[in-house]
N, C-alpha and C. Protein backbone atom coordinates (compact mmCIF):
# COMPACT_ATOMS: atom_id res chain seq x y z
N UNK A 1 37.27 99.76 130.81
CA UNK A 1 35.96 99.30 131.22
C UNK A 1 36.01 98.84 132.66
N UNK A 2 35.02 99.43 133.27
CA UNK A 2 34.60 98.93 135.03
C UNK A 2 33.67 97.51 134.85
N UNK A 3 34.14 96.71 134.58
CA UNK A 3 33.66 95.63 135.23
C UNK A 3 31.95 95.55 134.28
N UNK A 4 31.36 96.68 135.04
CA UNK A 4 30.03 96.72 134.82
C UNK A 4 29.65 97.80 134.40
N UNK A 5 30.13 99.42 134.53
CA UNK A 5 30.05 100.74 133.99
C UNK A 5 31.17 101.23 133.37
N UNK A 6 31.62 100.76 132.20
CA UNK A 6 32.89 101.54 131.68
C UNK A 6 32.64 103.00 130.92
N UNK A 7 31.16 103.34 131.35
CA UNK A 7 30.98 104.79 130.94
C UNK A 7 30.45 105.52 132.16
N UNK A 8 30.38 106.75 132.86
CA UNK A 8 29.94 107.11 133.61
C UNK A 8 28.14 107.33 133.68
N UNK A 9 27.91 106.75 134.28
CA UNK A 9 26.27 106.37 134.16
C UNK A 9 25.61 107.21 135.97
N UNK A 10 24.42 107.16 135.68
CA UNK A 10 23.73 107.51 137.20
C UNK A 10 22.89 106.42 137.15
N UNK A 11 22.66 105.33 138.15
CA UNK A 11 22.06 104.83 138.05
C UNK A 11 20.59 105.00 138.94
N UNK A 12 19.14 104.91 138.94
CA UNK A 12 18.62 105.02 139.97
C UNK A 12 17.81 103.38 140.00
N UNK A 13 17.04 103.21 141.08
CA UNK A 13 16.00 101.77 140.96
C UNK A 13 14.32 102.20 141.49
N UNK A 14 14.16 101.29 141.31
CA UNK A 14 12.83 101.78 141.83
C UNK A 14 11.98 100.17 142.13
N UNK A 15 11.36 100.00 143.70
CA UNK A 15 10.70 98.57 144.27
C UNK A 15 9.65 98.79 143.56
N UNK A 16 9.01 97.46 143.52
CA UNK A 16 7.92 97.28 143.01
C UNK A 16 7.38 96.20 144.19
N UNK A 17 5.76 95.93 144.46
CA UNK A 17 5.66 95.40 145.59
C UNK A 17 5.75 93.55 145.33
N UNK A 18 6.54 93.59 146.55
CA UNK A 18 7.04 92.34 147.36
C UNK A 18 6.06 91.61 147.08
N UNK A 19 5.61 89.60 147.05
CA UNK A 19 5.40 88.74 146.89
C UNK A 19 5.58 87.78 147.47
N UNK A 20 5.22 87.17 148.97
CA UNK A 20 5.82 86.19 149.32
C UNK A 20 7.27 86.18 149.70
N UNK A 21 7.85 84.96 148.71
CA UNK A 21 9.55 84.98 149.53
C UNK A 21 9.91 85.84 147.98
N UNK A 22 9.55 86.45 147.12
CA UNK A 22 10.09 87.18 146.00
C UNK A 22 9.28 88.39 146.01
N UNK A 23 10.51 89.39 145.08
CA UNK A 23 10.09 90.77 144.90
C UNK A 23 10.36 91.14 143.51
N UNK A 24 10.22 92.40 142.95
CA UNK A 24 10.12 92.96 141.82
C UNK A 24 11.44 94.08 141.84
N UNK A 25 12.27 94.07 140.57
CA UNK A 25 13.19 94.81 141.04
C UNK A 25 12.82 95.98 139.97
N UNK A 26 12.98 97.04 139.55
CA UNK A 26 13.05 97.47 137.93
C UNK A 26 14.48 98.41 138.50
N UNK A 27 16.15 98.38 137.81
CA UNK A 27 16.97 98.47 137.56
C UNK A 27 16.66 99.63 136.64
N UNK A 28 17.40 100.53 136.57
CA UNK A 28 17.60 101.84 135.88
C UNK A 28 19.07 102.91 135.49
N UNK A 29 19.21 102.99 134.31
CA UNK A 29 20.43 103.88 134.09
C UNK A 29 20.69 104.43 133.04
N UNK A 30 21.12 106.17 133.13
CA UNK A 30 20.95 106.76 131.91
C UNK A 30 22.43 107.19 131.84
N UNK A 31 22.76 107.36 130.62
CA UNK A 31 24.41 107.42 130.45
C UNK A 31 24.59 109.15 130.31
N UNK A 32 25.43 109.38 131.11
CA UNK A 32 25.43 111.25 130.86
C UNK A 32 25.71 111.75 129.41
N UNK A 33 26.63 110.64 128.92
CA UNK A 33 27.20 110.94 127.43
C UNK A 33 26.02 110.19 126.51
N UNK A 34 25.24 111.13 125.93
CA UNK A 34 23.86 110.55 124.96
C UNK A 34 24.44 110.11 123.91
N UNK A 35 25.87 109.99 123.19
CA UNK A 35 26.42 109.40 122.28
C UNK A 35 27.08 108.38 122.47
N UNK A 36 26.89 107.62 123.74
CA UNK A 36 27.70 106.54 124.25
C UNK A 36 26.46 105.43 124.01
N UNK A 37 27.40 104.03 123.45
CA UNK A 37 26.82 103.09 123.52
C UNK A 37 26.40 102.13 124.89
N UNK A 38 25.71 101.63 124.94
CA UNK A 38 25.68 101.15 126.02
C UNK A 38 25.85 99.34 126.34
N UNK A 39 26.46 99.40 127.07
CA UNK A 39 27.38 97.72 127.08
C UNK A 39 26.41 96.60 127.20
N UNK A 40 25.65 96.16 126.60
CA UNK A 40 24.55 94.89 126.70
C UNK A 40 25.43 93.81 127.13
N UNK A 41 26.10 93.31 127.22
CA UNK A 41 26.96 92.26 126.87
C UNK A 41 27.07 91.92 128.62
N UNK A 42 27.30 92.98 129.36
CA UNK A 42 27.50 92.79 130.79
C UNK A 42 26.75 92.38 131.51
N UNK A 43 25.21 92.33 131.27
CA UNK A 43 24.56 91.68 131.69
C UNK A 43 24.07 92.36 133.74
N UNK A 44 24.22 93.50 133.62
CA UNK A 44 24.18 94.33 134.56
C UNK A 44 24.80 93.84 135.88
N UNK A 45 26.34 93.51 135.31
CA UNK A 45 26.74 92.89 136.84
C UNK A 45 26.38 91.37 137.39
N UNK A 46 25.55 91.02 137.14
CA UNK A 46 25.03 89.18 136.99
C UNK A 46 25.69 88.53 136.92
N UNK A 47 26.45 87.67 137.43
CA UNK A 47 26.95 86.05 136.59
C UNK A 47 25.48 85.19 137.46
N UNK A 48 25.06 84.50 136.35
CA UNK A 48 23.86 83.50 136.62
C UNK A 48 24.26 82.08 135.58
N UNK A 49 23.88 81.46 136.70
CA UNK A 49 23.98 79.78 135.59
C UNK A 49 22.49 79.25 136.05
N UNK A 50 22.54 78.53 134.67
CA UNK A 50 20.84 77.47 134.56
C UNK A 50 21.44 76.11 133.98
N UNK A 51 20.49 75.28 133.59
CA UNK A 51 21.06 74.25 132.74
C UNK A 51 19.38 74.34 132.01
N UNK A 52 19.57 73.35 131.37
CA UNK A 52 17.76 72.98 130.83
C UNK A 52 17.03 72.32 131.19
N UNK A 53 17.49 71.36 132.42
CA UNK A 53 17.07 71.08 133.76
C UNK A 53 16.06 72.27 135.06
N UNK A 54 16.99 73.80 134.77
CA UNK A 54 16.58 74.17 135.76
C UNK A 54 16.34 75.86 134.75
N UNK A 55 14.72 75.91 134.60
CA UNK A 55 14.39 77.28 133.94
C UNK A 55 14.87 78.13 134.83
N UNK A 56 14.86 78.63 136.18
CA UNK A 56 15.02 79.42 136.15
C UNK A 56 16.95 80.03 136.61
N UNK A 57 17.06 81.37 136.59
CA UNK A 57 18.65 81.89 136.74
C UNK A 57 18.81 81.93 138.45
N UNK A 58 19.88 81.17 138.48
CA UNK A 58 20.56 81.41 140.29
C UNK A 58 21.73 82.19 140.38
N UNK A 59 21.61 83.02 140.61
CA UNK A 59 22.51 84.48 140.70
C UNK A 59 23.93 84.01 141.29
N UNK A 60 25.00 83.51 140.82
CA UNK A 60 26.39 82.78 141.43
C UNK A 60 27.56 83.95 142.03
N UNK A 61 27.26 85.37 140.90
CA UNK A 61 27.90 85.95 141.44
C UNK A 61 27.38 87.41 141.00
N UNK A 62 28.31 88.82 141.86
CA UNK A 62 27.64 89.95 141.31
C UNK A 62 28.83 90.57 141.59
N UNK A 63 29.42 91.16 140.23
CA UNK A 63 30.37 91.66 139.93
C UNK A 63 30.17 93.40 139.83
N UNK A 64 31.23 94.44 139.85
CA UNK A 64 31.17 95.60 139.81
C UNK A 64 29.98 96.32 139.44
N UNK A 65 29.00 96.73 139.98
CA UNK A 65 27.53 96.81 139.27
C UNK A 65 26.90 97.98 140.40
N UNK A 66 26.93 99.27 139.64
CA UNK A 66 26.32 100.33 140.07
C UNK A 66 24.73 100.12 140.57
N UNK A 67 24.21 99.79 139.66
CA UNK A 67 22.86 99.72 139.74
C UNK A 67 22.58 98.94 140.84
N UNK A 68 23.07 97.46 141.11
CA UNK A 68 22.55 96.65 141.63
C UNK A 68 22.88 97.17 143.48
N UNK A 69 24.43 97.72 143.60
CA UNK A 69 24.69 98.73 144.74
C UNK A 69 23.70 99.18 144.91
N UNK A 70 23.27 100.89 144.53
CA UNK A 70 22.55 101.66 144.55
C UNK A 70 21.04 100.78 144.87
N UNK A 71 20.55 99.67 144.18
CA UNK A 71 19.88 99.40 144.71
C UNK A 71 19.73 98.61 146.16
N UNK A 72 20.87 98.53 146.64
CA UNK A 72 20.87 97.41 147.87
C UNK A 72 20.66 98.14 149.20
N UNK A 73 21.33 99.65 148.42
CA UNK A 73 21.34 100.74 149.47
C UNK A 73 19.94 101.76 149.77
N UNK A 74 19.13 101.59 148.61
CA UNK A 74 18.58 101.92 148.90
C UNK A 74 16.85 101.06 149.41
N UNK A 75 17.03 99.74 149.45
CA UNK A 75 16.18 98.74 149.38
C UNK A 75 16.68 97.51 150.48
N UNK A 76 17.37 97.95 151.92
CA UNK A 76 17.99 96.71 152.34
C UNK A 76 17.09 95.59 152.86
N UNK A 77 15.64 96.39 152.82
CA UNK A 77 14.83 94.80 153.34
C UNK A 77 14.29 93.66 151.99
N UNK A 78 15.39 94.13 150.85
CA UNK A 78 15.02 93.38 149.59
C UNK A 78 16.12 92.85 148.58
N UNK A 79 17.50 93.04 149.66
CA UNK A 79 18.45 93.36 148.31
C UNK A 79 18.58 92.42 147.08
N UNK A 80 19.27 92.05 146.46
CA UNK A 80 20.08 91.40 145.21
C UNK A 80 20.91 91.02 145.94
N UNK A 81 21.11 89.63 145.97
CA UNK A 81 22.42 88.77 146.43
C UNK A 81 22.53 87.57 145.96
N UNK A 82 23.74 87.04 145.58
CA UNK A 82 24.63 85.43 145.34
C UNK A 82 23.55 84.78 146.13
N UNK A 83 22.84 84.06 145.59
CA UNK A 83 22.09 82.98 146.04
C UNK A 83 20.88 82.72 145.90
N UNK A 84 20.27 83.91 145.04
CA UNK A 84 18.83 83.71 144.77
C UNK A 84 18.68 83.59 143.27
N UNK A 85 16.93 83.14 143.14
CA UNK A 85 16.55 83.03 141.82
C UNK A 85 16.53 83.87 141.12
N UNK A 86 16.05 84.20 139.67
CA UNK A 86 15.59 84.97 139.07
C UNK A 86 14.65 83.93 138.05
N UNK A 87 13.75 84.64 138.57
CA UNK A 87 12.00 83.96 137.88
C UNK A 87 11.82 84.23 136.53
N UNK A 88 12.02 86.01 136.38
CA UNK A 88 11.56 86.16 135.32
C UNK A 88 12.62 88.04 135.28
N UNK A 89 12.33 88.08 133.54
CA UNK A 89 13.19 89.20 133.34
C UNK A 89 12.21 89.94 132.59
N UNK A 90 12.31 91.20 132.53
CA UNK A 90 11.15 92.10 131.39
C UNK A 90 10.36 91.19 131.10
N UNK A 91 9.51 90.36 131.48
CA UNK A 91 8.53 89.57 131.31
C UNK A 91 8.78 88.36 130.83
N UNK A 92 9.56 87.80 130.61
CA UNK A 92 10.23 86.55 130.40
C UNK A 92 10.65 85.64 131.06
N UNK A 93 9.79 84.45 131.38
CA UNK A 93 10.14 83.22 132.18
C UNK A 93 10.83 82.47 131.38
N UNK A 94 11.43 82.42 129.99
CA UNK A 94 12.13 80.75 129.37
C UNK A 94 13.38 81.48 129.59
N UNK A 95 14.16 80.45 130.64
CA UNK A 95 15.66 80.37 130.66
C UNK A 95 16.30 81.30 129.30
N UNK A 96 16.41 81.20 128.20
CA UNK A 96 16.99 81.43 127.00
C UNK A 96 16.45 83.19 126.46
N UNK A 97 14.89 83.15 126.88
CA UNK A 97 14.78 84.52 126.65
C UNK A 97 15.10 85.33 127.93
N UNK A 98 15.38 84.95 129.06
CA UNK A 98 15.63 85.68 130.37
C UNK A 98 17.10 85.99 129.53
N UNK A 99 18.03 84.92 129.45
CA UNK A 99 19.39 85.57 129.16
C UNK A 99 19.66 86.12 128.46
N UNK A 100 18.87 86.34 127.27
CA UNK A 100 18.64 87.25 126.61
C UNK A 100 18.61 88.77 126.25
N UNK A 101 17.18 88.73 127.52
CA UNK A 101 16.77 90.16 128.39
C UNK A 101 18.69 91.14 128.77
N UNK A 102 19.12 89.61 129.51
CA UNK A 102 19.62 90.12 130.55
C UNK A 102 21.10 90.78 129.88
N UNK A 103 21.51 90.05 128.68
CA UNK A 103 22.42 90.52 128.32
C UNK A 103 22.74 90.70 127.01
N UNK A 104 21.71 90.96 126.07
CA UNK A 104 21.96 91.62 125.20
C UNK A 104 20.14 92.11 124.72
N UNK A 105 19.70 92.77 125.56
CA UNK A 105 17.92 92.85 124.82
C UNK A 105 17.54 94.04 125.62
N UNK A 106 18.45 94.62 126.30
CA UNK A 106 18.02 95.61 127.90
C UNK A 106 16.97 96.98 127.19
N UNK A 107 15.94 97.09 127.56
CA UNK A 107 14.65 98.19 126.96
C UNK A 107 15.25 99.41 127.22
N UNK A 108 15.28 100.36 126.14
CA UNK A 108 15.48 101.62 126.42
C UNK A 108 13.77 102.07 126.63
N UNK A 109 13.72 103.29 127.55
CA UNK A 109 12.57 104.48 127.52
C UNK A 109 13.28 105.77 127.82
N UNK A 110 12.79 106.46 126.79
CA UNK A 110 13.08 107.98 127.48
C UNK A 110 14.83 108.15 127.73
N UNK A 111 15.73 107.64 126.72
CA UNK A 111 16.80 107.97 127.30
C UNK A 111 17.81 107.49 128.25
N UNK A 112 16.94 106.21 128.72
CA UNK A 112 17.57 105.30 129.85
C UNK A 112 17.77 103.85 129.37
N UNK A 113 18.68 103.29 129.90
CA UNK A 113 18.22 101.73 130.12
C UNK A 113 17.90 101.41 131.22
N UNK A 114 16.60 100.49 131.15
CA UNK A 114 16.29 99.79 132.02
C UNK A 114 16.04 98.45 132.19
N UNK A 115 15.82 97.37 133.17
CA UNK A 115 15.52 95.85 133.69
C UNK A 115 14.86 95.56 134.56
N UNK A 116 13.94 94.86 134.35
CA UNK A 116 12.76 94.74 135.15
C UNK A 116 13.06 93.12 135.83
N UNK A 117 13.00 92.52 136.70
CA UNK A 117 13.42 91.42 137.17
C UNK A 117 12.40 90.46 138.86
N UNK A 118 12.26 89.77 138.69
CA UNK A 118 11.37 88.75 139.84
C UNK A 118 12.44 88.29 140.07
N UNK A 119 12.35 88.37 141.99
CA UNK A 119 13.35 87.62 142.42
C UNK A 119 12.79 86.75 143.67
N UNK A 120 13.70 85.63 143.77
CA UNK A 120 13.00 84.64 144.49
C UNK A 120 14.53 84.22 145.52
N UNK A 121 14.24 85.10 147.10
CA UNK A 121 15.35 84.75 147.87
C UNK A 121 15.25 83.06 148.44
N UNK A 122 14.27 81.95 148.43
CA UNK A 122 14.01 80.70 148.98
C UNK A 122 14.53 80.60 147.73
N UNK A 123 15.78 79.87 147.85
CA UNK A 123 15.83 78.47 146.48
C UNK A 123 15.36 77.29 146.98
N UNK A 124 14.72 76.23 145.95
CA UNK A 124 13.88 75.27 146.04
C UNK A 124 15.30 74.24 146.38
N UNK A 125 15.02 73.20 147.06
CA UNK A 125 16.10 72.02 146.95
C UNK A 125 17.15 72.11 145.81
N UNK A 126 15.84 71.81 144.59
CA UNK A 126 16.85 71.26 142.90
C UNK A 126 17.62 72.75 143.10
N UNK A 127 16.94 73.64 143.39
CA UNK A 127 18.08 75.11 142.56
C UNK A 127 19.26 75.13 143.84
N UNK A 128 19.03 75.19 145.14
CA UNK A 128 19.80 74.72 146.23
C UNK A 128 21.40 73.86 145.82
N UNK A 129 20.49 72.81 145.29
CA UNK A 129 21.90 71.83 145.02
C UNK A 129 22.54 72.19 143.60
N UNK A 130 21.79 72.51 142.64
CA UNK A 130 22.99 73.48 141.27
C UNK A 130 23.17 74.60 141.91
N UNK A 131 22.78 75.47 142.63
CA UNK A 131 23.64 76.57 143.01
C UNK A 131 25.05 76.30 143.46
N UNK A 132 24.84 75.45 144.89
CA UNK A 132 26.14 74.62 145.29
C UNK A 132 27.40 74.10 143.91
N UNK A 133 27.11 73.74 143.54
CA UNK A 133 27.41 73.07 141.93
C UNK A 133 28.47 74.10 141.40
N UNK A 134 26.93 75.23 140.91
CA UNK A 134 27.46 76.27 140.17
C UNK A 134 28.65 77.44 140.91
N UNK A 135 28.84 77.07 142.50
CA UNK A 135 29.60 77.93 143.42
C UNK A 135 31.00 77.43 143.11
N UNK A 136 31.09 76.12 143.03
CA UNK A 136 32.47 75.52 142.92
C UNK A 136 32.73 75.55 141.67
N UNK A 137 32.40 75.35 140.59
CA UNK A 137 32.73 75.70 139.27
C UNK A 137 32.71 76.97 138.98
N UNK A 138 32.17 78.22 139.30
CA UNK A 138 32.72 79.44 139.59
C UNK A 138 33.94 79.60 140.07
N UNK A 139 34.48 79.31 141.34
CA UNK A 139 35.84 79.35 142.23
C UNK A 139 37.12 78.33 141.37
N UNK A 140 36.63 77.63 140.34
CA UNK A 140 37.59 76.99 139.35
C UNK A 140 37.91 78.22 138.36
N UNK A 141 36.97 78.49 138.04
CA UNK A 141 36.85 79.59 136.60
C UNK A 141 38.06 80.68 137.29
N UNK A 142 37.68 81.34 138.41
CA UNK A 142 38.17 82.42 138.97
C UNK A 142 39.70 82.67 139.35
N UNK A 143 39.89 80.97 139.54
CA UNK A 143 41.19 80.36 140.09
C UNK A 143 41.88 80.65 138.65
N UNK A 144 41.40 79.78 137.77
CA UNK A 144 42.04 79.85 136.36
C UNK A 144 42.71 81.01 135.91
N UNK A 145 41.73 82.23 136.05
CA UNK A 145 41.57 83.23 135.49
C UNK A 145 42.27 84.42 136.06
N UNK A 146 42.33 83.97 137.21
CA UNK A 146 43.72 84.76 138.26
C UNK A 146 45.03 84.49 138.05
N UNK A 147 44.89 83.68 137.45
CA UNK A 147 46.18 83.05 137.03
C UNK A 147 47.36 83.32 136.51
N UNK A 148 46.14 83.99 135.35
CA UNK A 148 46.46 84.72 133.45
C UNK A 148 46.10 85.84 133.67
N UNK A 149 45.89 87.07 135.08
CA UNK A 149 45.87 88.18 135.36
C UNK A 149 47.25 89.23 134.92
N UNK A 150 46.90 90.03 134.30
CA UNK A 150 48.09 90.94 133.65
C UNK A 150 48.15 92.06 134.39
N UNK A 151 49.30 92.43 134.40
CA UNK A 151 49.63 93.94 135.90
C UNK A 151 48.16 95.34 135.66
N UNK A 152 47.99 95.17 136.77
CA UNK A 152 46.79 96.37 136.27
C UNK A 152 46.83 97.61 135.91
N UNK A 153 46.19 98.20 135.76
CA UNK A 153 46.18 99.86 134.41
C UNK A 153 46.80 98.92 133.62
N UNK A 154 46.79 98.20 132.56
CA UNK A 154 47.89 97.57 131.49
C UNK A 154 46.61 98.17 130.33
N UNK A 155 46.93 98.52 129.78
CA UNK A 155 46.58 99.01 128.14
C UNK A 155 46.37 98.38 127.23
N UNK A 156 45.49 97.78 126.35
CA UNK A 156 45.81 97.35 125.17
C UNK A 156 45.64 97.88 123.66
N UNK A 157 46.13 97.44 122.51
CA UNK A 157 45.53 98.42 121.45
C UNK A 157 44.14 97.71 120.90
N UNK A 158 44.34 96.45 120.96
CA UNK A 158 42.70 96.00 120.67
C UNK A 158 41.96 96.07 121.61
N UNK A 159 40.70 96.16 121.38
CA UNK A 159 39.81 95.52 122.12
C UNK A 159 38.92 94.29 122.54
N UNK A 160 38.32 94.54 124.10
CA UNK A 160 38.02 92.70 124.19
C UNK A 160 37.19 92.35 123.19
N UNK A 161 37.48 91.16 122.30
CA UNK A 161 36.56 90.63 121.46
C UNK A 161 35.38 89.81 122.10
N UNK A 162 35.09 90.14 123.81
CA UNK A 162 33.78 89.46 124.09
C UNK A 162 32.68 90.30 124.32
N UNK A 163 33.40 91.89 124.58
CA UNK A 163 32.61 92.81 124.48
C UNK A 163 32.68 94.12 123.71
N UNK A 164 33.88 94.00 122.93
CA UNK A 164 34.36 94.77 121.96
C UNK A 164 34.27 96.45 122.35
N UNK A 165 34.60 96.72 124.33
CA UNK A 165 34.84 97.36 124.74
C UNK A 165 36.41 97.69 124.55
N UNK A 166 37.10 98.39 124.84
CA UNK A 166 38.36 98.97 124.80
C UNK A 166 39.55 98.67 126.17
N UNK A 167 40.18 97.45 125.68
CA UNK A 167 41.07 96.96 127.18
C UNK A 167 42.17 97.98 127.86
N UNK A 168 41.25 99.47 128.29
CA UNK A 168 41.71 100.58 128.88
C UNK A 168 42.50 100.77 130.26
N UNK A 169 42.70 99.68 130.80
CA UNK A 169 43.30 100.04 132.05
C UNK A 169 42.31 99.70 133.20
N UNK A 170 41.10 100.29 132.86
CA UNK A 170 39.63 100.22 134.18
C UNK A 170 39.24 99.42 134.45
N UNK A 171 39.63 98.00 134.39
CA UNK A 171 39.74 96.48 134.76
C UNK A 171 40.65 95.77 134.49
N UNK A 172 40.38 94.60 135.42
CA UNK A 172 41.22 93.69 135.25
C UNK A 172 41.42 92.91 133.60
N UNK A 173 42.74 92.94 133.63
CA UNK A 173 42.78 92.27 131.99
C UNK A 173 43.26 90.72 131.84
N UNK A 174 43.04 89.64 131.35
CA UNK A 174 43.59 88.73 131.51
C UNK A 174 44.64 88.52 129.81
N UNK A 175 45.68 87.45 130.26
CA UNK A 175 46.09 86.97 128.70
C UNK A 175 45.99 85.43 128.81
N UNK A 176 45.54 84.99 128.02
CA UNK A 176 45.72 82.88 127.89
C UNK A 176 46.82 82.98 127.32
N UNK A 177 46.88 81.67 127.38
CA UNK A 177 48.21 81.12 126.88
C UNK A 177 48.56 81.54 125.37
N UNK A 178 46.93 81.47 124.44
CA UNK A 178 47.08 81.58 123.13
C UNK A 178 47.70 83.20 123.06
N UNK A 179 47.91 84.23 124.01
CA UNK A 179 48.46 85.60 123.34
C UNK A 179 47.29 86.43 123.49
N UNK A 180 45.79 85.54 123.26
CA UNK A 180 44.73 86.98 123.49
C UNK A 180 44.36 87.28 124.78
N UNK A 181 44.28 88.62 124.45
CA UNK A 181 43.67 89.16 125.75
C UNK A 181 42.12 89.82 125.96
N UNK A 182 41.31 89.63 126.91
CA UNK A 182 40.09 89.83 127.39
C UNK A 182 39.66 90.46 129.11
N UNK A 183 38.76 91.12 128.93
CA UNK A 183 38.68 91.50 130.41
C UNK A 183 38.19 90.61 130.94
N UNK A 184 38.58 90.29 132.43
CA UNK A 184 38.91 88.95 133.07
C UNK A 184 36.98 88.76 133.43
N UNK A 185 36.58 90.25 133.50
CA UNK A 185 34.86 89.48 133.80
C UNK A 185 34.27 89.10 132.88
N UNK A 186 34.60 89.59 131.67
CA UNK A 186 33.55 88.66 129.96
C UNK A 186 34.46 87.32 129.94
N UNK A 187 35.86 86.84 130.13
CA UNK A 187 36.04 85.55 130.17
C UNK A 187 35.12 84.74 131.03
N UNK A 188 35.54 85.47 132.37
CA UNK A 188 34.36 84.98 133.37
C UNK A 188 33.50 84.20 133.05
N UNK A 189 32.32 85.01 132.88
CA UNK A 189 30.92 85.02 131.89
C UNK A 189 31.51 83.81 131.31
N UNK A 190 32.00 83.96 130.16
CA UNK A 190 32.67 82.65 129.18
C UNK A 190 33.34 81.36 129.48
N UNK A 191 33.98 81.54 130.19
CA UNK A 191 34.19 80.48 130.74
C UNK A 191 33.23 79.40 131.46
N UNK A 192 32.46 80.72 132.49
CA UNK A 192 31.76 80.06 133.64
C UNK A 192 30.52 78.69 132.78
N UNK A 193 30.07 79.19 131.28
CA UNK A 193 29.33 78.04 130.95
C UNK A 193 29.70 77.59 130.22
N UNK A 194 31.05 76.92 129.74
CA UNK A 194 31.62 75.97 129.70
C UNK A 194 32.18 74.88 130.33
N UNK A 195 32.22 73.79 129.54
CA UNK A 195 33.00 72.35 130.35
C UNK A 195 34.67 72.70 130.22
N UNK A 196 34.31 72.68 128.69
CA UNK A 196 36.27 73.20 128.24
C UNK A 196 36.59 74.78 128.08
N UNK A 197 37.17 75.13 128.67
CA UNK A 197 37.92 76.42 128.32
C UNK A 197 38.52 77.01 127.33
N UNK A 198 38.00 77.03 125.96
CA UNK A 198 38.43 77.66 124.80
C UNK A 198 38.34 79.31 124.63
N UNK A 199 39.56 79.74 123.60
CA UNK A 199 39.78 81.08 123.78
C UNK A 199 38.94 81.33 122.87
N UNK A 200 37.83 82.34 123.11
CA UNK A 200 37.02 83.08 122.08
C UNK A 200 37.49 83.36 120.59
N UNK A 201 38.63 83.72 120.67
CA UNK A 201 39.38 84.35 119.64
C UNK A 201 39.70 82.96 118.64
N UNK A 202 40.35 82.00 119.11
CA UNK A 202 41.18 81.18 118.15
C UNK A 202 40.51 79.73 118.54
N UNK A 203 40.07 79.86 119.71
CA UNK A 203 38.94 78.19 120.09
C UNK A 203 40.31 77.40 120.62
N UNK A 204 41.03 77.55 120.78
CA UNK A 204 42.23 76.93 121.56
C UNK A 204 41.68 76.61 122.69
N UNK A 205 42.27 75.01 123.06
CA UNK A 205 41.72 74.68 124.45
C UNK A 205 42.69 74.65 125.48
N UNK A 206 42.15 75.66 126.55
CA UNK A 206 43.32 76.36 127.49
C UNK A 206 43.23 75.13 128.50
N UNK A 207 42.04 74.09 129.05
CA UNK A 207 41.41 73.80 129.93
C UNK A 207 40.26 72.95 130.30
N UNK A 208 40.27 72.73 131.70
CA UNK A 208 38.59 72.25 132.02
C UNK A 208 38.19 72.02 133.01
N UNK A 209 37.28 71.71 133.58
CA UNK A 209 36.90 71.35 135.07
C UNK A 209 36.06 70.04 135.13
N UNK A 210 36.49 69.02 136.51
CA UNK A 210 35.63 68.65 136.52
C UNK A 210 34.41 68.35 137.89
């Protein structure tokens, strides 16, 4: 698994019109192999943190992600970048159904998946100062997680139990202490909204930040 495409996909995008300091994204991708599942779990490349303090998602990081490329390249007076909001997803403003959307709810039409997304490059003060927040508790997670990095192409016979993709070589793999292993971007993800660092698999506490 790539990070964000562990199947060969085409991705295309398409603008929708601009708003002020926010725009409209709709995200698009059809998998060449029509018998391939398609990875919800990834969340199209996204790492976003909220709390219940703050509805909406501040984009912390953007990991291996075709779509979101393709769109930067082809959209540079609008791109997707570490530092902005996300308002709303396929029509969804509540924090809980955005993450939802974003990573396990993605609309098929016609053969494709697609994501429809409001983005807001001004963060307000409050999202300003949890972004900050959420930057350094990212760079903990990452630190951690580099740590427990296993030689790359490494193989496994199971697969990650966070995305129950196949730990093939096409990313980075991590191992914890407990013996399991996961691809280092769904720990990521996992980690990143936690206080304590428990292994998915066995709930062992590897950790924590403060």
């Amino acid at each position: 698994m790539a990070c964000f495409f562990p199947f060969r996909c085409r991705a295309r995008a398409q603008v929708l019109p601009c708003q002020e300091s926010a725009f409209r994204v709709t995200l698009e991708a059809e998998l060449k192999d029509p018998g391939t599942d398609w990875p919800l779990s990834q969340g199209w490349g996204l790492v976003v943190s909220s709390d219940e303090a703050l509805r909406e998602l501040v984009i912390v990081n953007i990991q291996e992600s075709t779509s979101v490329k393709h769109w930067n390249l082809e959209h540079p007076e609008c791109p997707i970048e570490v530092g902005q909001a996300i308002l709303e997803v396929n029509g969804k403003t509540e924090r809980n159904e955005m993450l939802e959307e974003l990573w396990g709810k993605t609309a098929w039409k016609d053969g494709k998946v697609l994501i429809q997304m409001l983005i807001d490059v001004q963060l307000t003060p409050r999202q300003r100062s949890f972004f900050n927040l959420a930057i350094r508790r990212y760079d903990v997670v990452d630190e951690f997680l580099e740590a427990t990095k296993v030689a790359h192409n490494v193989c496994m016979v199971e697969p990650c139990t966070i995305c129950q993709d196949a730990l093939d070589g096409s990313s980075d793999v991590v191992r914890l202490s407990c013996g399991h292993h996961f691809h280092k971007c769904c720990a990521q993800k996992r980690f990143f909204s936690q206080k304590n660092f428990r292994c998915p698999c066995c709930n062992n506490l590897l950790g924590g930040w403060n």
